[in-house]
C-alpha atoms as a PDB file:
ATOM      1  CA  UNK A   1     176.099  40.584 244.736  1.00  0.00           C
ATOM      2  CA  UNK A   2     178.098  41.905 241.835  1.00  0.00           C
ATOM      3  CA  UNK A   3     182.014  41.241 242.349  1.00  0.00           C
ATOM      4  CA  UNK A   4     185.096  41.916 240.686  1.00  0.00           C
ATOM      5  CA  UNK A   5     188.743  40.826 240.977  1.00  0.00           C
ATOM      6  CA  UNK A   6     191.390  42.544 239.386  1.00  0.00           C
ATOM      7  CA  UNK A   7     189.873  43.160 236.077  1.00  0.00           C
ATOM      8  CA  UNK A   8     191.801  44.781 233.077  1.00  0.00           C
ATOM      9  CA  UNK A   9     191.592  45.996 229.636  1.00  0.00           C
ATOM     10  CA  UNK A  10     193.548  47.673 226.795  1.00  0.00           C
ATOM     11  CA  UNK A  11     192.713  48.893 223.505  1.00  0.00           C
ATOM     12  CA  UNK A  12     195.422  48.290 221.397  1.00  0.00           C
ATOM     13  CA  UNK A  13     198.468  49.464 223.588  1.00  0.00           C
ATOM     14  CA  UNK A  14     196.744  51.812 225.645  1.00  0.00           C
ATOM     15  CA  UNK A  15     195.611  50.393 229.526  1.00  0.00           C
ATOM     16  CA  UNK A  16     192.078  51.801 230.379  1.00  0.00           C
ATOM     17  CA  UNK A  17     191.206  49.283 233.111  1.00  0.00           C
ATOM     18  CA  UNK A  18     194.242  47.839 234.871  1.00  0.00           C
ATOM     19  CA  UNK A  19     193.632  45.802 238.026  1.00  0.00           C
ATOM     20  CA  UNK A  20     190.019  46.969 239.378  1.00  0.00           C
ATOM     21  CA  UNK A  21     188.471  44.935 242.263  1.00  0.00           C
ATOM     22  CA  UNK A  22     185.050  45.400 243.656  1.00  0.00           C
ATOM     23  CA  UNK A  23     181.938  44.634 244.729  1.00  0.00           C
ATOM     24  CA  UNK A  24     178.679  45.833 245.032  1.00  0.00           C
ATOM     25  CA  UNK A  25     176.768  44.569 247.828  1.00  0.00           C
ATOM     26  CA  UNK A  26     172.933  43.606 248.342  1.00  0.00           C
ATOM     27  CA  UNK A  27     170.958  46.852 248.998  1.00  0.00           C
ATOM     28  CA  UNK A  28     173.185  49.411 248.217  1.00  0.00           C
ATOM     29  CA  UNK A  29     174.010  51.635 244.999  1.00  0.00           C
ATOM     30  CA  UNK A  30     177.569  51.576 244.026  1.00  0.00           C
ATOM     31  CA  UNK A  31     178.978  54.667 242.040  1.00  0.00           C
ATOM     32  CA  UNK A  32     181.693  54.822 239.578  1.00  0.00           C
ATOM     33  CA  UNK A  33     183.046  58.022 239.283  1.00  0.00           C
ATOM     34  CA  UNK A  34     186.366  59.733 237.718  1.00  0.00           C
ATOM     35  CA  UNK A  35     187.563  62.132 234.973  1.00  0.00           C
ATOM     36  CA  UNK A  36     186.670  61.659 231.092  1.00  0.00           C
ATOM     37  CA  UNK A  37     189.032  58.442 230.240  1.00  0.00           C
ATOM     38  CA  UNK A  38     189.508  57.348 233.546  1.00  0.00           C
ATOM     39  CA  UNK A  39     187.773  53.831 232.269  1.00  0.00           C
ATOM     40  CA  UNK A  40     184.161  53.918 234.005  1.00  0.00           C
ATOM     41  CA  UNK A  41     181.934  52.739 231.371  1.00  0.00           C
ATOM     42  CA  UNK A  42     184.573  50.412 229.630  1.00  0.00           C
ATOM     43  CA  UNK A  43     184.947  48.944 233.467  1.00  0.00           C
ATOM     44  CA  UNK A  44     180.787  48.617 233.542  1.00  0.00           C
ATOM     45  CA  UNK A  45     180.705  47.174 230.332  1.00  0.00           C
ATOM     46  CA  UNK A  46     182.540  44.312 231.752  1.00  0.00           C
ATOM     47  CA  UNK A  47     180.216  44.288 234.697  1.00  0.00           C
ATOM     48  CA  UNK A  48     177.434  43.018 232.551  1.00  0.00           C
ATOM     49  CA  UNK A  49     179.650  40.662 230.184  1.00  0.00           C
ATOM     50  CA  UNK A  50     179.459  43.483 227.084  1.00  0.00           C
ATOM     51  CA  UNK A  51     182.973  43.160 227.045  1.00  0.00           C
ATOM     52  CA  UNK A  52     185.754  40.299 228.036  1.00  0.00           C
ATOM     53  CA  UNK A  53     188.433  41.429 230.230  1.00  0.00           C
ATOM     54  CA  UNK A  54     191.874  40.285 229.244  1.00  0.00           C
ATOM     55  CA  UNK A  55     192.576  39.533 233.086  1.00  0.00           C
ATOM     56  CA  UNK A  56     190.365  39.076 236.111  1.00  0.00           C
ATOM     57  CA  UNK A  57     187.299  37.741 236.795  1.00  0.00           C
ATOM     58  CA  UNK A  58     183.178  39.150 236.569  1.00  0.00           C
ATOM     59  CA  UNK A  59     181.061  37.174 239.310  1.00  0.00           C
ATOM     60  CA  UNK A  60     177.207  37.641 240.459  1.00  0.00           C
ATOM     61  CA  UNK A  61     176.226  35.492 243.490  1.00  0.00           C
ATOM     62  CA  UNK A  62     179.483  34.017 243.588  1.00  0.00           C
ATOM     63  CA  UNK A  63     179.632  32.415 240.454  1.00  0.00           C
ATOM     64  CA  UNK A  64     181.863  33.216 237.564  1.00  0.00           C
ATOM     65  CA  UNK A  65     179.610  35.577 235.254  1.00  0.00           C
ATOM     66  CA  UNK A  66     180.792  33.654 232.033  1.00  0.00           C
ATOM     67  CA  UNK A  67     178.751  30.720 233.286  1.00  0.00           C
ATOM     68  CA  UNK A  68     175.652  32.835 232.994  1.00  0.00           C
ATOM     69  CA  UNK A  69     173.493  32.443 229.939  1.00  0.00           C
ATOM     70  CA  UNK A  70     172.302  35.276 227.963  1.00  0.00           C
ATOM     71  CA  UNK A  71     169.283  34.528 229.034  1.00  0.00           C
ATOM     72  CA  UNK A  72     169.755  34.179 232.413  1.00  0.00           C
ATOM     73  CA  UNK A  73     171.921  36.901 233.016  1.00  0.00           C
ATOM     74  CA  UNK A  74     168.957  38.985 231.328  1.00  0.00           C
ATOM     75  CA  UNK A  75     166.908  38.074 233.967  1.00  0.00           C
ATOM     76  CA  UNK A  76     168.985  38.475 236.843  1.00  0.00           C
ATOM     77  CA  UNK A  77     170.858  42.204 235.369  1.00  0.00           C
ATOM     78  CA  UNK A  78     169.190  45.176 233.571  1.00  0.00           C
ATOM     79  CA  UNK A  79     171.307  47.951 231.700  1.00  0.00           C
ATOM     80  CA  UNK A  80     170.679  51.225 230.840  1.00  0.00           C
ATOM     81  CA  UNK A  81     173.354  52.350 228.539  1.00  0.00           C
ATOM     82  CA  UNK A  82     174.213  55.332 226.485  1.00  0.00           C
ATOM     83  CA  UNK A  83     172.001  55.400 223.779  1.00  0.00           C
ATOM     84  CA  UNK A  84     173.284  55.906 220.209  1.00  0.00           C
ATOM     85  CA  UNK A  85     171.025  57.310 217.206  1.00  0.00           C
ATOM     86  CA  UNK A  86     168.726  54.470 216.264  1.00  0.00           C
ATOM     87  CA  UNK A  87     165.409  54.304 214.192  1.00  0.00           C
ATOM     88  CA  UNK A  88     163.683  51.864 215.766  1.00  0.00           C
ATOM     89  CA  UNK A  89     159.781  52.205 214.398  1.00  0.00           C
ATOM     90  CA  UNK A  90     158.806  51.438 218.089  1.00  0.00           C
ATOM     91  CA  UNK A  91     156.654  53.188 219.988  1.00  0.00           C
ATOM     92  CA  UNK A  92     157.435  54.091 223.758  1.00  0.00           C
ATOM     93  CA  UNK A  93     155.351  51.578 225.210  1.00  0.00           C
ATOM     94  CA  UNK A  94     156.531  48.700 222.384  1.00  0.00           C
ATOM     95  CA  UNK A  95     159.705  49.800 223.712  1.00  0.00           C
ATOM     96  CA  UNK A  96     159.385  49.196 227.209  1.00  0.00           C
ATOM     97  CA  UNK A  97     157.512  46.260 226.549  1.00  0.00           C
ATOM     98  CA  UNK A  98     161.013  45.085 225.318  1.00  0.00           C
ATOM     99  CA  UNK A  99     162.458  44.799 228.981  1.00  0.00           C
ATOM    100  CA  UNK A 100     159.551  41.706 229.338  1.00  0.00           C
ATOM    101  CA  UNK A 101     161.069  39.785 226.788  1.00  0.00           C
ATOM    102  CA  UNK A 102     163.560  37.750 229.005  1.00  0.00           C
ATOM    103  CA  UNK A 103     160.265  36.694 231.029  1.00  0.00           C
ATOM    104  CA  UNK A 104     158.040  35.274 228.601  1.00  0.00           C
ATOM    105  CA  UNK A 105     158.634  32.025 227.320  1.00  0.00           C
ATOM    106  CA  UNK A 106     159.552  31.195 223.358  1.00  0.00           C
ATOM    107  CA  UNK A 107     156.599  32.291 221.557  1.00  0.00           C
ATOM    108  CA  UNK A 108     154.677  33.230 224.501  1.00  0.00           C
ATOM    109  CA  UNK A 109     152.389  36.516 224.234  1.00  0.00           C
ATOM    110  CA  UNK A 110     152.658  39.189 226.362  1.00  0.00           C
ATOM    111  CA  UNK A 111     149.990  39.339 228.975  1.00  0.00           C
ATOM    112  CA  UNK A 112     147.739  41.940 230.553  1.00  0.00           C
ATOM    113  CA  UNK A 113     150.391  41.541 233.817  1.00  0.00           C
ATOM    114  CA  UNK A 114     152.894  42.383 231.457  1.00  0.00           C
ATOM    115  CA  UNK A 115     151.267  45.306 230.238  1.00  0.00           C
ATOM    116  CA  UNK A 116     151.020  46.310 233.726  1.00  0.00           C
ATOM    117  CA  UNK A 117     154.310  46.076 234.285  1.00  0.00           C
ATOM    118  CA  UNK A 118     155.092  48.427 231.513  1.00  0.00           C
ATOM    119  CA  UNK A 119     152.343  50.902 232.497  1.00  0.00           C
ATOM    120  CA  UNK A 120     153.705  51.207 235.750  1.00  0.00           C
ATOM    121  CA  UNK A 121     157.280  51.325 234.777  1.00  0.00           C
ATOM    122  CA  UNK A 122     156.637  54.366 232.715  1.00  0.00           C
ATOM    123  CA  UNK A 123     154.399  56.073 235.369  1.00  0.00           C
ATOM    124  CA  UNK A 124     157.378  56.072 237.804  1.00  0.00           C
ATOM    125  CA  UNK A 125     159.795  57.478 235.070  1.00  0.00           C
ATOM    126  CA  UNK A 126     157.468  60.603 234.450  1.00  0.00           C
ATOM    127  CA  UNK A 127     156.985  59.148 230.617  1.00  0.00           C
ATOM    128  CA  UNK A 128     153.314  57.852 230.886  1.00  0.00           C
ATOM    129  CA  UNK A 129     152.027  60.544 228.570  1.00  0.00           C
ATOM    130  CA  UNK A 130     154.310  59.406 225.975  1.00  0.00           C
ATOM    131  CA  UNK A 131     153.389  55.919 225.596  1.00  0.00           C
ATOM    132  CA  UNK A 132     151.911  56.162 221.899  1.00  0.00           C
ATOM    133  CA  UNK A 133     154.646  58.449 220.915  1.00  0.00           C
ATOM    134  CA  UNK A 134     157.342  57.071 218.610  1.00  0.00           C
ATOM    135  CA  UNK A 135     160.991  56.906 220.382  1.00  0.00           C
ATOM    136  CA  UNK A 136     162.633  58.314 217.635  1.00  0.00           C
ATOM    137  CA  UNK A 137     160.330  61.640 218.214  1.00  0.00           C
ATOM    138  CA  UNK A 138     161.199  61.984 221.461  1.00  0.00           C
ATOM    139  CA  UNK A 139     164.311  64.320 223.033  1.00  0.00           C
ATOM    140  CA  UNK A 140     167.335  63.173 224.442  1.00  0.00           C
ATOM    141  CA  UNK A 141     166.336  63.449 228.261  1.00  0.00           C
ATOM    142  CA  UNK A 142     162.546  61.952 226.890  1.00  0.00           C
ATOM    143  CA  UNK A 143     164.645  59.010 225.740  1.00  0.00           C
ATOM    144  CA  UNK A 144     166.570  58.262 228.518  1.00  0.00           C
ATOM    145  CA  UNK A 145     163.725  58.116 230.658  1.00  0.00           C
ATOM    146  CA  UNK A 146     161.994  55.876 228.351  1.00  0.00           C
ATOM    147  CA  UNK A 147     165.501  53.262 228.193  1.00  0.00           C
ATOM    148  CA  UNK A 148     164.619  53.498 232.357  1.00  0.00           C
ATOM    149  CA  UNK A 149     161.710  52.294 232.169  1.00  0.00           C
ATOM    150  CA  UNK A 150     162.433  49.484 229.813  1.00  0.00           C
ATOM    151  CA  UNK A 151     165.284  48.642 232.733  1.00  0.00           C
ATOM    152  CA  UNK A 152     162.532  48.860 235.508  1.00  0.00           C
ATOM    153  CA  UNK A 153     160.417  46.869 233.372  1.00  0.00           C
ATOM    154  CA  UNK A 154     163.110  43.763 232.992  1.00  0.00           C
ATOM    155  CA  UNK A 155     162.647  43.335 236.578  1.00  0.00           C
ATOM    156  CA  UNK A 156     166.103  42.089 236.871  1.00  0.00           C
ATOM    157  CA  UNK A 157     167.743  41.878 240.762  1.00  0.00           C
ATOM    158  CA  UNK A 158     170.651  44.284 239.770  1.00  0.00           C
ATOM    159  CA  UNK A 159     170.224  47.413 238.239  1.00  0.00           C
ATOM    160  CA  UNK A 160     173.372  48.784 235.990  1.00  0.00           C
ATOM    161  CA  UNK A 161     173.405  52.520 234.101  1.00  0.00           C
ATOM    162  CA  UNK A 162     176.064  54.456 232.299  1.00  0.00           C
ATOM    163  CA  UNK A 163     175.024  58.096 233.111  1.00  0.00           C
ATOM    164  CA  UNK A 164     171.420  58.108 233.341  1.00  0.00           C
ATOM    165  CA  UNK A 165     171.072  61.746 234.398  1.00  0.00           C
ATOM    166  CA  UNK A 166     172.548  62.898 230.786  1.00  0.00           C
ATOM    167  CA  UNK A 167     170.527  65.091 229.323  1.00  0.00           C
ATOM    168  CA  UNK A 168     167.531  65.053 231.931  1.00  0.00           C
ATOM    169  CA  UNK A 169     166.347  68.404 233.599  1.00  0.00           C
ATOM    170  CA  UNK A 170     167.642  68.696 237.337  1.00  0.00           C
ATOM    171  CA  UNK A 171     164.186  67.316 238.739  1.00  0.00           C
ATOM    172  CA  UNK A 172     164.518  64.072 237.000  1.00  0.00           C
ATOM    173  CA  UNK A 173     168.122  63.819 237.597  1.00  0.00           C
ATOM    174  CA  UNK A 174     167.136  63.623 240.950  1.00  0.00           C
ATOM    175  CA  UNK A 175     163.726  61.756 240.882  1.00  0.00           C
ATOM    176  CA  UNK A 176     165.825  58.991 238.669  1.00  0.00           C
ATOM    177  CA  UNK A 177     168.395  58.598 241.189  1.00  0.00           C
ATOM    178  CA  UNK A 178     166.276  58.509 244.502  1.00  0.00           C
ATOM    179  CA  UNK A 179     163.874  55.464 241.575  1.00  0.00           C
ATOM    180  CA  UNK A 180     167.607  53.899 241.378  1.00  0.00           C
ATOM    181  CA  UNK A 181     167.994  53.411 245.374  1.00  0.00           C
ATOM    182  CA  UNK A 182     164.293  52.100 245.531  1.00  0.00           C
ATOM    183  CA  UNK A 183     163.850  49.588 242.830  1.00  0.00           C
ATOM    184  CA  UNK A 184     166.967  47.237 242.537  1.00  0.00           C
ATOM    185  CA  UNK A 185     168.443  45.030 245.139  1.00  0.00           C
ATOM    186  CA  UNK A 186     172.047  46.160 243.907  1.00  0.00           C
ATOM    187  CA  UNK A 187     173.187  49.224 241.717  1.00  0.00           C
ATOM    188  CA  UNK A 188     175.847  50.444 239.889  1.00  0.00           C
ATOM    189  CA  UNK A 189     175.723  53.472 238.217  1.00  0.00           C
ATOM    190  CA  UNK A 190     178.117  55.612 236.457  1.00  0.00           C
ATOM    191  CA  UNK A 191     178.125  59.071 236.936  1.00  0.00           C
ATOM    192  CA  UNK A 192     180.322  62.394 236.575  1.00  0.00           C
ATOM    193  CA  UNK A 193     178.711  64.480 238.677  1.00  0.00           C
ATOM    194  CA  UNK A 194     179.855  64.188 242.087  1.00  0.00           C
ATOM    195  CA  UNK A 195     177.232  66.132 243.716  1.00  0.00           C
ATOM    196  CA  UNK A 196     174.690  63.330 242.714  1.00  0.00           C
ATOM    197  CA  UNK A 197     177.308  60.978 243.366  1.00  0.00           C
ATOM    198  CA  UNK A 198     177.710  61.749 246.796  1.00  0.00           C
ATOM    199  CA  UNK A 199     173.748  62.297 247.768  1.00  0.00           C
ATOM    200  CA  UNK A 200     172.477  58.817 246.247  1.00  0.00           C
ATOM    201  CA  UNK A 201     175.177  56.476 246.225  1.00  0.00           C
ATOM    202  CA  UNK A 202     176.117  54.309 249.430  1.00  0.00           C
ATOM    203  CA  UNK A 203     179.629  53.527 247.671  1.00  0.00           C
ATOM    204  CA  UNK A 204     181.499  54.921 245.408  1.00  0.00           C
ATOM    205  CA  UNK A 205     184.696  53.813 243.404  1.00  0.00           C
ATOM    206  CA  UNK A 206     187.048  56.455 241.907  1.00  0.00           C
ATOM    207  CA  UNK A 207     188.893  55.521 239.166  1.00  0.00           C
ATOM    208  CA  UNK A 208     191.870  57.604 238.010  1.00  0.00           C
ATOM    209  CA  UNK A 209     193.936  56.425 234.478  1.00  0.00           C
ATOM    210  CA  UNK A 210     192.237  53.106 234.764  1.00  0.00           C
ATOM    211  CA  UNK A 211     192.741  52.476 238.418  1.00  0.00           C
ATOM    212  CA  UNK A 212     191.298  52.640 241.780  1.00  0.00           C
ATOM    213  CA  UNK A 213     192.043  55.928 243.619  1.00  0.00           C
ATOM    214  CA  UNK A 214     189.809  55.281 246.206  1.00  0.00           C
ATOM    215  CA  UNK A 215     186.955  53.521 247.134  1.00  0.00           C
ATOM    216  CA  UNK A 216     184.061  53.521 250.118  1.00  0.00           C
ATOM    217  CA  UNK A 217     181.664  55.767 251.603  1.00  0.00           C
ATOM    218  CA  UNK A 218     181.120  59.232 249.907  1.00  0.00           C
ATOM    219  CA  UNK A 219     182.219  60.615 253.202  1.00  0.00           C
ATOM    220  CA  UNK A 220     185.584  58.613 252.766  1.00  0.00           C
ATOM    221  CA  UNK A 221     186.177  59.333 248.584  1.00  0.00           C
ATOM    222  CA  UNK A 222     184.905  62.611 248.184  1.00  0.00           C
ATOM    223  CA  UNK A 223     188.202  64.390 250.209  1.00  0.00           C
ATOM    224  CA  UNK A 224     188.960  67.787 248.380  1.00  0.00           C
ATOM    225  CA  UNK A 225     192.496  67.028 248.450  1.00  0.00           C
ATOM    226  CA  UNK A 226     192.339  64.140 246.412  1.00  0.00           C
ATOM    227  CA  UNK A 227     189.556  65.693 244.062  1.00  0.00           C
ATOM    228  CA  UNK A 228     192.375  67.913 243.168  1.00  0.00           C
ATOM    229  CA  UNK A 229     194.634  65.608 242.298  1.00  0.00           C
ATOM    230  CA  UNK A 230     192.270  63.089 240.415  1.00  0.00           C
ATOM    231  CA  UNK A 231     190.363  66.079 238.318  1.00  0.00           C
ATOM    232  CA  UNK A 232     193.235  68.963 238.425  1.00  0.00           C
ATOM    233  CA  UNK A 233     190.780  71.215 240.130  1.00  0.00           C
ATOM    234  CA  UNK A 234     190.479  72.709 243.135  1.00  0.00           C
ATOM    235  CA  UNK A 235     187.451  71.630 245.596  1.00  0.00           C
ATOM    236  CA  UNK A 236     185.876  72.843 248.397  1.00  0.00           C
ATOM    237  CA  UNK A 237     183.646  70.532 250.863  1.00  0.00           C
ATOM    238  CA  UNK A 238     180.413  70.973 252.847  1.00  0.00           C
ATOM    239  CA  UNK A 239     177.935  68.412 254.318  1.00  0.00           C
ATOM    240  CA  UNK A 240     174.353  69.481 253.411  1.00  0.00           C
ATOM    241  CA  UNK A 241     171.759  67.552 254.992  1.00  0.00           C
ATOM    242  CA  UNK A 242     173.919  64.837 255.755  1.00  0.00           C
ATOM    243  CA  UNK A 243     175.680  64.610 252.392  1.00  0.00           C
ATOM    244  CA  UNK A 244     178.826  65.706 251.011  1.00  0.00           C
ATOM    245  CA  UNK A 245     178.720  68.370 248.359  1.00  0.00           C
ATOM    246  CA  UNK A 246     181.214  69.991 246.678  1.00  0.00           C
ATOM    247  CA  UNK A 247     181.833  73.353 244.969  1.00  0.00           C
ATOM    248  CA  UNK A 248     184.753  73.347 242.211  1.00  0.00           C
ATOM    249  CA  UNK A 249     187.249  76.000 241.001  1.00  0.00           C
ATOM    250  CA  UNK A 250     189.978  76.163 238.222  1.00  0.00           C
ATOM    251  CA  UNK A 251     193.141  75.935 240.479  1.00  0.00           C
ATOM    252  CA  UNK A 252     194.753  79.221 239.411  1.00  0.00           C
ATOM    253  CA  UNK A 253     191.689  80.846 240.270  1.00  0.00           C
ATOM    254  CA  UNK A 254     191.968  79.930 243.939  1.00  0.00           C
ATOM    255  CA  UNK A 255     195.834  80.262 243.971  1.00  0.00           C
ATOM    256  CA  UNK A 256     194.869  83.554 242.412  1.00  0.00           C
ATOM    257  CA  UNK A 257     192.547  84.673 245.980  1.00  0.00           C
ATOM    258  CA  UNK A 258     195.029  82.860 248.233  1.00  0.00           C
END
């Protein structure tokens, strides 16, 4: 279990996490949602210990995440972050093969199990046929899946992503989402569309100007009237198979056809 307690951080003089508590329990994916700003991925990246909050408190299992070693916390969380330019020389697999590294000992070769591993985390990202490929060749939705796999491949309890739908074709926004709920014990993943939000998370925390708006079940966060007032547009609910989904207008459109 992931858990927070009234984290909070500025940059500079401006507030973009101020008092967030949470938790994200065993068996269950855990969505943070909001506008652009609203502090998501600056709240994730204290999640994982990326960045110290200047109040409040990280733990996993109950115990205080800055006890956790780099190493151990490796082993125990696996991020998928937004990934900047880089020119790695790496190939796809040699990338993946990079999640295995908080498993094998110092100096200890990677074995055929670990190739396994790494074959198998690719096969269940779509991305097998571009094992030999260099990263840098690939696309931005190519690459994404590929960072996935080197998550999947970590093997860590607790799975944590910073939009891992960006750039990926509608299919594997999907297929990556349903992967999500299957392979780790706990997830939190940050997302902006609500739609996806609302068909693959369990929980969901909206965050509005750094703060909690709401947070529980989709059913319970994803009210139209306080869409409206979080994203300043107007939204119109439907269940669909058992799931929320929404449909969005510009508010003086649909003052305009009232």
């Amino acid at each position: 279990m992931i858990g927070a307690e009234r984290l909070s951080h500025a940059y500079g003089d401006r507030q973009v996490v101020d008092g967030v508590s949470l938790t994200a329990r065993p068996g269950r994916v855990l969505g943070l949602i909001g506008p652009n700003g609203s502090g998501k991925t600056t709240l994730l990246r204290m999640l994982y210990g990326s960045l110290r909050p200047s109040a409040g408190r990280v733990t996993i299992d109950d115990r205080p995440l800055a006890s956790w070693s780099r190493r151990e916390l490796a082993r125990k969380v696996a991020v998928v972050v937004q990934e900047s330019g880089t020119e790695s020389t790496l190939t796809v697999a040699e990338q993946v093969m990079l999640g295995r590294l908080p498993r094998l000992g110092t100096f200890q070769r990677t074995s055929e199990a670990d190739h396994a591993v790494v074959s198998d985390a690719l096969a269940r990202v779509g991305a097998t046929h571009l094992a030999g490929r260099p990263f840098t060749a690939l696309s931005g939705g190519e690459r994404q899946r590929v960072l996935i796999a080197r998550a999947l491949a970590q093997q860590g309890e607790f799975l944590l992503l910073d939009e891992p739908t960006n750039h990926l074709d509608i299919r594997y926004q999907h297929e990556v989402l349903d992967l999500v709920r299957s392979v780790a014990d706990s997830a939190i993943v940050v997302l902006h569309d609500l739609n996806l939000a609302a068909r693959y998370c369990d929980d969901l925390v909206l965050l509005d100007r750094g703060r909690v708006a709401a947070a529980g079940t989709p059913d319970e966060v994803l009210d139209p009237d306080l869409l409206e007032r979080v994203y300043a547009i107007h939204a119109s609910r439907t269940d669909l198979d058992g799931h929320p989904q929404l449909l969005f207008r510009p508010i003086h459109e649909s003052r305009s056809h009232a």
